[in-house]
N, C-alpha and C. Protein backbone atom coordinates (compact mmCIF):
# COMPACT_ATOMS: atom_id res chain seq x y z
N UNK A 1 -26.41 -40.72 49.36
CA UNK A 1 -25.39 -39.90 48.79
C UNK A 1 -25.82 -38.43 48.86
N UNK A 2 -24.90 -37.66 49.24
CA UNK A 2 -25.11 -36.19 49.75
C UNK A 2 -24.41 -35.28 48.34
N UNK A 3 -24.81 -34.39 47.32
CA UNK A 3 -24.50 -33.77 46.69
C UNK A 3 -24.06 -32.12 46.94
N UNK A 4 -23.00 -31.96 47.00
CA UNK A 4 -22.95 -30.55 47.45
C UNK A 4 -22.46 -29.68 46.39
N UNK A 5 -23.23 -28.40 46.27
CA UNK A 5 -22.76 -27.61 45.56
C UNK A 5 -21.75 -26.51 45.76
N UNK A 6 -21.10 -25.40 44.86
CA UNK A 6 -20.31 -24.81 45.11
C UNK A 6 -20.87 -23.67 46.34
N UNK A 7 -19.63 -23.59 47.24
CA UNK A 7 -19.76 -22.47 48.79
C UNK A 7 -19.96 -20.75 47.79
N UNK A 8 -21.19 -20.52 48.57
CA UNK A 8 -21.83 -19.48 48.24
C UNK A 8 -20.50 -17.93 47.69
N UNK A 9 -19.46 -18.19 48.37
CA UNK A 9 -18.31 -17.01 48.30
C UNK A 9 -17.67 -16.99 47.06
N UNK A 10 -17.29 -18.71 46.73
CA UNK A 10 -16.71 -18.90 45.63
C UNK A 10 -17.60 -18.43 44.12
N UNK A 11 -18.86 -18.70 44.23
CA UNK A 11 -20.33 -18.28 43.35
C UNK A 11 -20.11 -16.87 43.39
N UNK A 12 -19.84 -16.12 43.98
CA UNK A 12 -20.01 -14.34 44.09
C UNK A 12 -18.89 -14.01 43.59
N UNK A 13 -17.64 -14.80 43.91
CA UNK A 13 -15.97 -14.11 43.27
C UNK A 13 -16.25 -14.70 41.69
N UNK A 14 -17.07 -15.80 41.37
CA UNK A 14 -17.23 -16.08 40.27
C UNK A 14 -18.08 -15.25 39.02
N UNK A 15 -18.87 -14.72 39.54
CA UNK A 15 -19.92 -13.85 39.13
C UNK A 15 -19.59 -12.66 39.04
N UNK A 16 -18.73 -11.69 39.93
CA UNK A 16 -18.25 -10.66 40.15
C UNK A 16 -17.38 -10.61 39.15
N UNK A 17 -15.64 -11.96 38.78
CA UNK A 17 -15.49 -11.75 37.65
C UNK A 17 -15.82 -11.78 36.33
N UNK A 18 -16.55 -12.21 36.11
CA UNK A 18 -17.61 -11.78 35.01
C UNK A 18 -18.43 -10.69 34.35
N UNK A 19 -18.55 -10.51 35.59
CA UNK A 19 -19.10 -9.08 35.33
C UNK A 19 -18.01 -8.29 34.93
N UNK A 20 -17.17 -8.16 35.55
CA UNK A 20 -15.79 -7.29 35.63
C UNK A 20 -15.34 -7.14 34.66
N UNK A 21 -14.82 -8.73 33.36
CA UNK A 21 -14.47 -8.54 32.43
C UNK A 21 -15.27 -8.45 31.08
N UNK A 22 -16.57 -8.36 31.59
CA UNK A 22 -17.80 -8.30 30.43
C UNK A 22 -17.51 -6.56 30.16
N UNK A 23 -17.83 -5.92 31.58
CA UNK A 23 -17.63 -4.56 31.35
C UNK A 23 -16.07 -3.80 30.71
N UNK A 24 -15.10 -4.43 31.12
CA UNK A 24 -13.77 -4.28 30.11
C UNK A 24 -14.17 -4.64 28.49
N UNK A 25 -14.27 -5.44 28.32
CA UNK A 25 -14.81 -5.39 26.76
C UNK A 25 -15.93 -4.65 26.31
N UNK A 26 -16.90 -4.56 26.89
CA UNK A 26 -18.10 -3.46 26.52
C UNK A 26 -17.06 -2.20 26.40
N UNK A 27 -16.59 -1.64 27.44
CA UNK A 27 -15.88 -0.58 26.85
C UNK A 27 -14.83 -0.37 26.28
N UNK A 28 -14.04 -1.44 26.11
CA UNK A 28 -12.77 -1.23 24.38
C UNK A 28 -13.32 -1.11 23.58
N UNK A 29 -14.67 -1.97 23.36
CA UNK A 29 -15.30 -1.93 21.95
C UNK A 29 -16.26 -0.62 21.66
N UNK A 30 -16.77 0.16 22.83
CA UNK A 30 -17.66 1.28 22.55
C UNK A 30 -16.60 2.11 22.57
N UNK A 31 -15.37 2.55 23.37
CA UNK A 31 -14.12 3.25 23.01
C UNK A 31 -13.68 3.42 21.53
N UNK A 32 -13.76 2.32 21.20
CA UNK A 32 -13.32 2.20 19.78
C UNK A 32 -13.94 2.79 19.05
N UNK A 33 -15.61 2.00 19.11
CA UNK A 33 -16.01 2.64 17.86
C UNK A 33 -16.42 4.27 17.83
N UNK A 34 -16.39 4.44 19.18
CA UNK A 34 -16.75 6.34 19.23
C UNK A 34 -15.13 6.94 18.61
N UNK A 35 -13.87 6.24 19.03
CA UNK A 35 -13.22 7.23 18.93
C UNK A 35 -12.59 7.31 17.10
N UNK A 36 -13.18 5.82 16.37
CA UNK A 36 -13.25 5.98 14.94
C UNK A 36 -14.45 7.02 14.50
N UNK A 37 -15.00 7.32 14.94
CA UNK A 37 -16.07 7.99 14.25
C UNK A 37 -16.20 10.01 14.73
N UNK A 38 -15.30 10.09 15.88
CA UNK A 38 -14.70 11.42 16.56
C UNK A 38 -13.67 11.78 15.43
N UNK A 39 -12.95 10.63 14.79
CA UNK A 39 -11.65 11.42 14.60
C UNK A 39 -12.06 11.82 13.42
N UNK A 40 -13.28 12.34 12.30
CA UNK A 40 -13.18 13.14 11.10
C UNK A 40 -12.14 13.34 10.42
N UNK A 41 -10.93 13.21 10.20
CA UNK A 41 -10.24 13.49 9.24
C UNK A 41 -9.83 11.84 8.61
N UNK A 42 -9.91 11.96 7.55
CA UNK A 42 -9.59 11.05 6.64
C UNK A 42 -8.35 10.62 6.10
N UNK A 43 -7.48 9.60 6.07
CA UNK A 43 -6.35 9.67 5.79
C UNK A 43 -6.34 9.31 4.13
N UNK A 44 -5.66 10.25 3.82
CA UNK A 44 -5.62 9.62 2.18
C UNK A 44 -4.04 9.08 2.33
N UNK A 45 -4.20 8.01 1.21
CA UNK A 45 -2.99 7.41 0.86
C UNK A 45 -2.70 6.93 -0.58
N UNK A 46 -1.33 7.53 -0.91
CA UNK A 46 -1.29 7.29 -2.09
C UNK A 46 -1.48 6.41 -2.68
N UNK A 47 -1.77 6.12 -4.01
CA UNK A 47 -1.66 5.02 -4.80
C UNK A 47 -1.06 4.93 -6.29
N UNK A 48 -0.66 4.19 -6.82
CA UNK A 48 -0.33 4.00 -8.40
C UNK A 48 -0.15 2.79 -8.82
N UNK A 49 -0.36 3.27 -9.88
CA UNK A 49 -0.14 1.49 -10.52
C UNK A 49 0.13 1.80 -12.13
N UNK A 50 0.71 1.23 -12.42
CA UNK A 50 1.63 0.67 -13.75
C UNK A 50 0.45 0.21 -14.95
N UNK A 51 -0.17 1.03 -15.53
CA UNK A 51 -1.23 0.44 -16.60
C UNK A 51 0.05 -0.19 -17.15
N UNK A 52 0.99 0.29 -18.10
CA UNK A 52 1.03 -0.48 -19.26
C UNK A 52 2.90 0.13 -19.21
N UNK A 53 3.72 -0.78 -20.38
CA UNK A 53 5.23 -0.63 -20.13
C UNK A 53 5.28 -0.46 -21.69
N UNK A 54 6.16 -0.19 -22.61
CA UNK A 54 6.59 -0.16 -24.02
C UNK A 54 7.77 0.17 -24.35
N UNK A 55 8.84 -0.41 -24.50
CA UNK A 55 10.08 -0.40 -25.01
C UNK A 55 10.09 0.60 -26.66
N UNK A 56 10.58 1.11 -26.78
CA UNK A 56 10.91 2.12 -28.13
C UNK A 56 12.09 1.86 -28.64
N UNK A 57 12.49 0.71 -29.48
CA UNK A 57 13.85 0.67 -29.62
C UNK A 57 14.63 1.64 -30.66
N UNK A 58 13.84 2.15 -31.20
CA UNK A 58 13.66 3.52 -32.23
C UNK A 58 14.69 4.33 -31.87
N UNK A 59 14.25 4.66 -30.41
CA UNK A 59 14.49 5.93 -29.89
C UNK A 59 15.49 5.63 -28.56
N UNK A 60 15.40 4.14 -28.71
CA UNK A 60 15.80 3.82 -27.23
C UNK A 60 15.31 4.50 -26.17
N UNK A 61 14.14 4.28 -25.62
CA UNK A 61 13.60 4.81 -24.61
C UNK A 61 12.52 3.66 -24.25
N UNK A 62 12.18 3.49 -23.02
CA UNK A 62 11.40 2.98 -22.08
C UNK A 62 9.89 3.47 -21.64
N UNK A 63 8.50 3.30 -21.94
CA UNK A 63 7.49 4.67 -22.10
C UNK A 63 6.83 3.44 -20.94
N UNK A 64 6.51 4.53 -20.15
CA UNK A 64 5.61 3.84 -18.28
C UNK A 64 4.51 4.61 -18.37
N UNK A 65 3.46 3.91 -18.56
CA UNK A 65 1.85 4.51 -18.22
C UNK A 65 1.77 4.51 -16.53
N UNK A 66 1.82 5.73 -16.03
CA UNK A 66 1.53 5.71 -14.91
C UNK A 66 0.17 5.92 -14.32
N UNK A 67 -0.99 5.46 -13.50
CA UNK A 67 -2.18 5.66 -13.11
C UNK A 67 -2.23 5.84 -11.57
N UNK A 68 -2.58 7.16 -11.45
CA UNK A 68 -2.80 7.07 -9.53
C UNK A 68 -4.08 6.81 -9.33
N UNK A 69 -4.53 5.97 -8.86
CA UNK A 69 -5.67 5.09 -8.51
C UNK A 69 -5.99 5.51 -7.20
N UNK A 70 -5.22 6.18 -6.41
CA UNK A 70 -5.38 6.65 -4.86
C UNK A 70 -6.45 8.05 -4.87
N UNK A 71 -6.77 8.79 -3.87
CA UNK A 71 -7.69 9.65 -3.50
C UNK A 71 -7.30 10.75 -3.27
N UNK A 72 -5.56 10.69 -3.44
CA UNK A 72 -4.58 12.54 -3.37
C UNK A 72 -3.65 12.52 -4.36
N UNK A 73 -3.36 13.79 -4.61
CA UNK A 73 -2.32 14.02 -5.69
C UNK A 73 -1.10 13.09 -5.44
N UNK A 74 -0.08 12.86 -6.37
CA UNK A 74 1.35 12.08 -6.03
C UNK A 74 2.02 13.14 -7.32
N UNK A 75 3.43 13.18 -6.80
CA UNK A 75 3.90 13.15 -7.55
C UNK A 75 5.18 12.37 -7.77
N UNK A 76 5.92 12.12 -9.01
CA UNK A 76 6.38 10.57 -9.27
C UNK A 76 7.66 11.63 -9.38
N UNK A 77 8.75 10.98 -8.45
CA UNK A 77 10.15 11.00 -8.21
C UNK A 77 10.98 10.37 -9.03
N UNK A 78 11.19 9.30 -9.22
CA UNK A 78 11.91 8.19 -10.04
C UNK A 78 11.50 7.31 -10.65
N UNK A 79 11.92 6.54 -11.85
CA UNK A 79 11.70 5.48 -12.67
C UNK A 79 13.04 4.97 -12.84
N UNK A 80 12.87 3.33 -12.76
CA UNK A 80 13.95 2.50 -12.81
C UNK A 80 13.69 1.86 -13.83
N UNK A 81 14.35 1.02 -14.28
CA UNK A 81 14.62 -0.04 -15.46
C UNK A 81 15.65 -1.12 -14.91
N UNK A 82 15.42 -2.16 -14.40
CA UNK A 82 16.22 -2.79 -13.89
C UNK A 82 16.16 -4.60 -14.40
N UNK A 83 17.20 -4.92 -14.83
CA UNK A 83 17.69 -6.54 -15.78
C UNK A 83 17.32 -7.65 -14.67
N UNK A 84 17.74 -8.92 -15.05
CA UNK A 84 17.19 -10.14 -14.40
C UNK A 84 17.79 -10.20 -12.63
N UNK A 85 19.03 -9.50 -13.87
CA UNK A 85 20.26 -9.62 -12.28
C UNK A 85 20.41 -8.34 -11.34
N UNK A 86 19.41 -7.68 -11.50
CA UNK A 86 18.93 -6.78 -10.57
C UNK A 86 20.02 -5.04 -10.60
N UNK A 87 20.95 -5.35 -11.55
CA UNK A 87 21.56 -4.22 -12.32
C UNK A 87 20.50 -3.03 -12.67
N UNK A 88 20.61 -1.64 -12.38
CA UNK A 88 19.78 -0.50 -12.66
C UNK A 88 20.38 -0.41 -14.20
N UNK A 89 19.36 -0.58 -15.04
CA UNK A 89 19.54 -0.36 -16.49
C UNK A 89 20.06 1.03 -16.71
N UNK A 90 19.15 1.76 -16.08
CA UNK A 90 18.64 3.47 -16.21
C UNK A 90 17.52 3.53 -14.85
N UNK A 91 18.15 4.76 -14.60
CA UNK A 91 16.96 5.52 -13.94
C UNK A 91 17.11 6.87 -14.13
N UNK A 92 15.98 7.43 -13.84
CA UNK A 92 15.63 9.12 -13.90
C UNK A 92 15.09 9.55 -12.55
N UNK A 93 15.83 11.00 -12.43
CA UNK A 93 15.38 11.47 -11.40
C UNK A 93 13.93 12.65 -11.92
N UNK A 94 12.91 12.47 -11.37
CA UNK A 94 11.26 12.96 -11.93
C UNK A 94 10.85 14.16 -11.13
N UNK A 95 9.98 14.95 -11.46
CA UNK A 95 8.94 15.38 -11.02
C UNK A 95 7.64 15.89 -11.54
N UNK A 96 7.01 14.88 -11.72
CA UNK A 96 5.52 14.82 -12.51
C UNK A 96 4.56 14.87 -11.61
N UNK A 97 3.99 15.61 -11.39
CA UNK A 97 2.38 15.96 -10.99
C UNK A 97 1.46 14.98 -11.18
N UNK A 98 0.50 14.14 -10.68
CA UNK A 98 -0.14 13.34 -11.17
C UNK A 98 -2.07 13.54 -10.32
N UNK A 99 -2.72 13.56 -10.81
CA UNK A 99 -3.94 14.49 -9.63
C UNK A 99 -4.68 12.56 -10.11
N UNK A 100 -5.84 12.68 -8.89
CA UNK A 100 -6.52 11.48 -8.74
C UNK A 100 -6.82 10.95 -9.95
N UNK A 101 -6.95 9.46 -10.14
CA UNK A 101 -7.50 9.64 -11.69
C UNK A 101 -6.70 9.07 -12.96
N UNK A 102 -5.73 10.68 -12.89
CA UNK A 102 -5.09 10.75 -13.86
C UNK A 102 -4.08 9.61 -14.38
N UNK A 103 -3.90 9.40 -15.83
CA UNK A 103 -2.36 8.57 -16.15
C UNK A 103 -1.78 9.30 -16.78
N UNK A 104 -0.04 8.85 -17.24
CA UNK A 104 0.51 10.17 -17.42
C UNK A 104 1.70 9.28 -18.13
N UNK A 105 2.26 9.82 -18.87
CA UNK A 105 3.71 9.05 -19.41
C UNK A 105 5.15 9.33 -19.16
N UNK A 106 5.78 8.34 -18.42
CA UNK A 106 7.34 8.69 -18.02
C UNK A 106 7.82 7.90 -18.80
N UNK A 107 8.94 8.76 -19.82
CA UNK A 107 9.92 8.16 -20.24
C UNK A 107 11.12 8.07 -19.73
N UNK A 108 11.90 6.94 -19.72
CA UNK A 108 12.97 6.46 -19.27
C UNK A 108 14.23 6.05 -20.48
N UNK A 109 15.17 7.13 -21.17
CA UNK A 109 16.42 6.66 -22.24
C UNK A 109 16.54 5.35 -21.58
N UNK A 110 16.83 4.09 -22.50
CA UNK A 110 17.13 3.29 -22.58
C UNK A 110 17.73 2.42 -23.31
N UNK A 111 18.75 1.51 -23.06
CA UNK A 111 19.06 0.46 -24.13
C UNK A 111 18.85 -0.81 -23.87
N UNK A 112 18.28 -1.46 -24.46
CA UNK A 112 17.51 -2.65 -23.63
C UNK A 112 18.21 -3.83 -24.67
N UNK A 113 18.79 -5.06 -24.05
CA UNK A 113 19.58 -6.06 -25.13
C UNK A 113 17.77 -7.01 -24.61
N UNK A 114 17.41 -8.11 -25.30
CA UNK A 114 16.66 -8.80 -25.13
C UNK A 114 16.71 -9.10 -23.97
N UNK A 115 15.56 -9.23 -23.49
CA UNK A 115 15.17 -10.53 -21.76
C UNK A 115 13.87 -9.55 -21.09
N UNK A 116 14.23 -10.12 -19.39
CA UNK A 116 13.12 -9.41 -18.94
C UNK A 116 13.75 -8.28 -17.88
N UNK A 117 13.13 -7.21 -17.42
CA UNK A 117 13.17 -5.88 -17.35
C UNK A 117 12.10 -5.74 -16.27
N UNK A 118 12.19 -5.30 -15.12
CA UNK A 118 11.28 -4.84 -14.21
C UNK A 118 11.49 -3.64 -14.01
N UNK A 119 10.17 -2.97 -14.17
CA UNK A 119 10.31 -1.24 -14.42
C UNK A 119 9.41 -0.64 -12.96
N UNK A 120 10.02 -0.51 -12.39
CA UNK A 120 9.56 0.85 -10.73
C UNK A 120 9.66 2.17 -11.29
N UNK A 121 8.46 2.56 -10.97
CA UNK A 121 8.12 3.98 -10.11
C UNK A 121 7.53 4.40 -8.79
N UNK A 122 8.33 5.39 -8.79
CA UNK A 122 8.73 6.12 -6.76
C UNK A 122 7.83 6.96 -6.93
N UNK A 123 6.98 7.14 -6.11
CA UNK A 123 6.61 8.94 -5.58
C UNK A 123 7.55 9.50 -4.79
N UNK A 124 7.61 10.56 -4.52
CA UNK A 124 8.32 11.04 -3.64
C UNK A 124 8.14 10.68 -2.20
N UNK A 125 6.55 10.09 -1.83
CA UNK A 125 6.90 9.44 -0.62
C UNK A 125 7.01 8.09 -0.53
N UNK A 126 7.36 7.45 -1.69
CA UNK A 126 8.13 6.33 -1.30
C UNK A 126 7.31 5.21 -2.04
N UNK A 127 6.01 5.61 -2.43
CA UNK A 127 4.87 4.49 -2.98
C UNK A 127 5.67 4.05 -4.30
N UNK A 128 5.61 2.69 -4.16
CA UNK A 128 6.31 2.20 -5.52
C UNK A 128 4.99 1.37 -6.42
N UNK A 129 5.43 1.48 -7.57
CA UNK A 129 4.42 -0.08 -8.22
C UNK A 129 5.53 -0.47 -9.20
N UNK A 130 5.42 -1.24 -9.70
CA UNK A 130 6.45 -2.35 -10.63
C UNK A 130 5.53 -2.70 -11.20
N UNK A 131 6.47 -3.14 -12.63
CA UNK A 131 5.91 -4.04 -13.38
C UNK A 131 6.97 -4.83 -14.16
N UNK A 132 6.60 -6.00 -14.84
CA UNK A 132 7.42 -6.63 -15.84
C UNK A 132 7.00 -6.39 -17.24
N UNK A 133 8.58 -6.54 -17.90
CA UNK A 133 8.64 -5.70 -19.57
C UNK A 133 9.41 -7.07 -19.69
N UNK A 134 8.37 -7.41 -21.22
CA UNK A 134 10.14 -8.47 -21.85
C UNK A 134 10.35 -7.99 -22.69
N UNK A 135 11.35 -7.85 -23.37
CA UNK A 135 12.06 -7.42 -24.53
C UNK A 135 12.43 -8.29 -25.45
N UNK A 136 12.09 -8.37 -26.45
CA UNK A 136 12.30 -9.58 -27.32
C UNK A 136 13.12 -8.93 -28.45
């Protein structure tokens, strides 16, 4: 029995692509990581988040602990108050300053009958956080 191995041409087109696509990936991946580490500027992006919600039935008003947890200023555009059935209770149109860090209090007039209440705030570019309020 005679064993033959692969014709020497087919071994070289085999080897050649290999090489070929070893070196395509060596350089997406050194592309990459040079051109993350060229580009120096940092993108900040906003953040917030909803510490805490409190209904005032006193006063009828709605009180939103706001916290920007992000790495740039925001400032907060709108607050909603919105029922089960997705009806805008109230909203306000805002402009509060908020620097890294900071929390801050938006009140929202309100009349709230018992249930639950999902309360949004907007920045002006659009970052929302929510939370749920029940009202008892």
């Amino acid at each position: 029995m005679h064993i033959r191995g692969i014709s020497p041409v087919v071994a070289t087109a085999l080897l050649v692509l290999i090489a070929i696509a070893t070196a395509a990936i060596l350089y997406l991946w050194v592309s990459g990581a040079a051109s993350s580490q060229l580009g120096g500027e940092e993108v900040l992006y906003e953040r917030i988040k909803i510490d805490a919600v409190q209904y005032d039935d006193t006063n009828n008003r709605v009180i939103i602990y706001v916290h920007n947890i992000g790495e740039t200023p925001v400032t907060i555009s709108a607050a909603y108050v919105i029922n089960a059935t997705g009806t805008v209770a109230q909203d306000t149109t805002l402009s509060q300053s908020l620097n890294p860090g900071d929390i801050i209090q938006v009140q929202v007039s309100a009349t709230l009958d018992p249930g639950i209440y999902t309360v949004k705030v907007v920045t002006e570019n659009g970052v929302e956080a929510t939370y749920t309020l029940v009202v008892r």
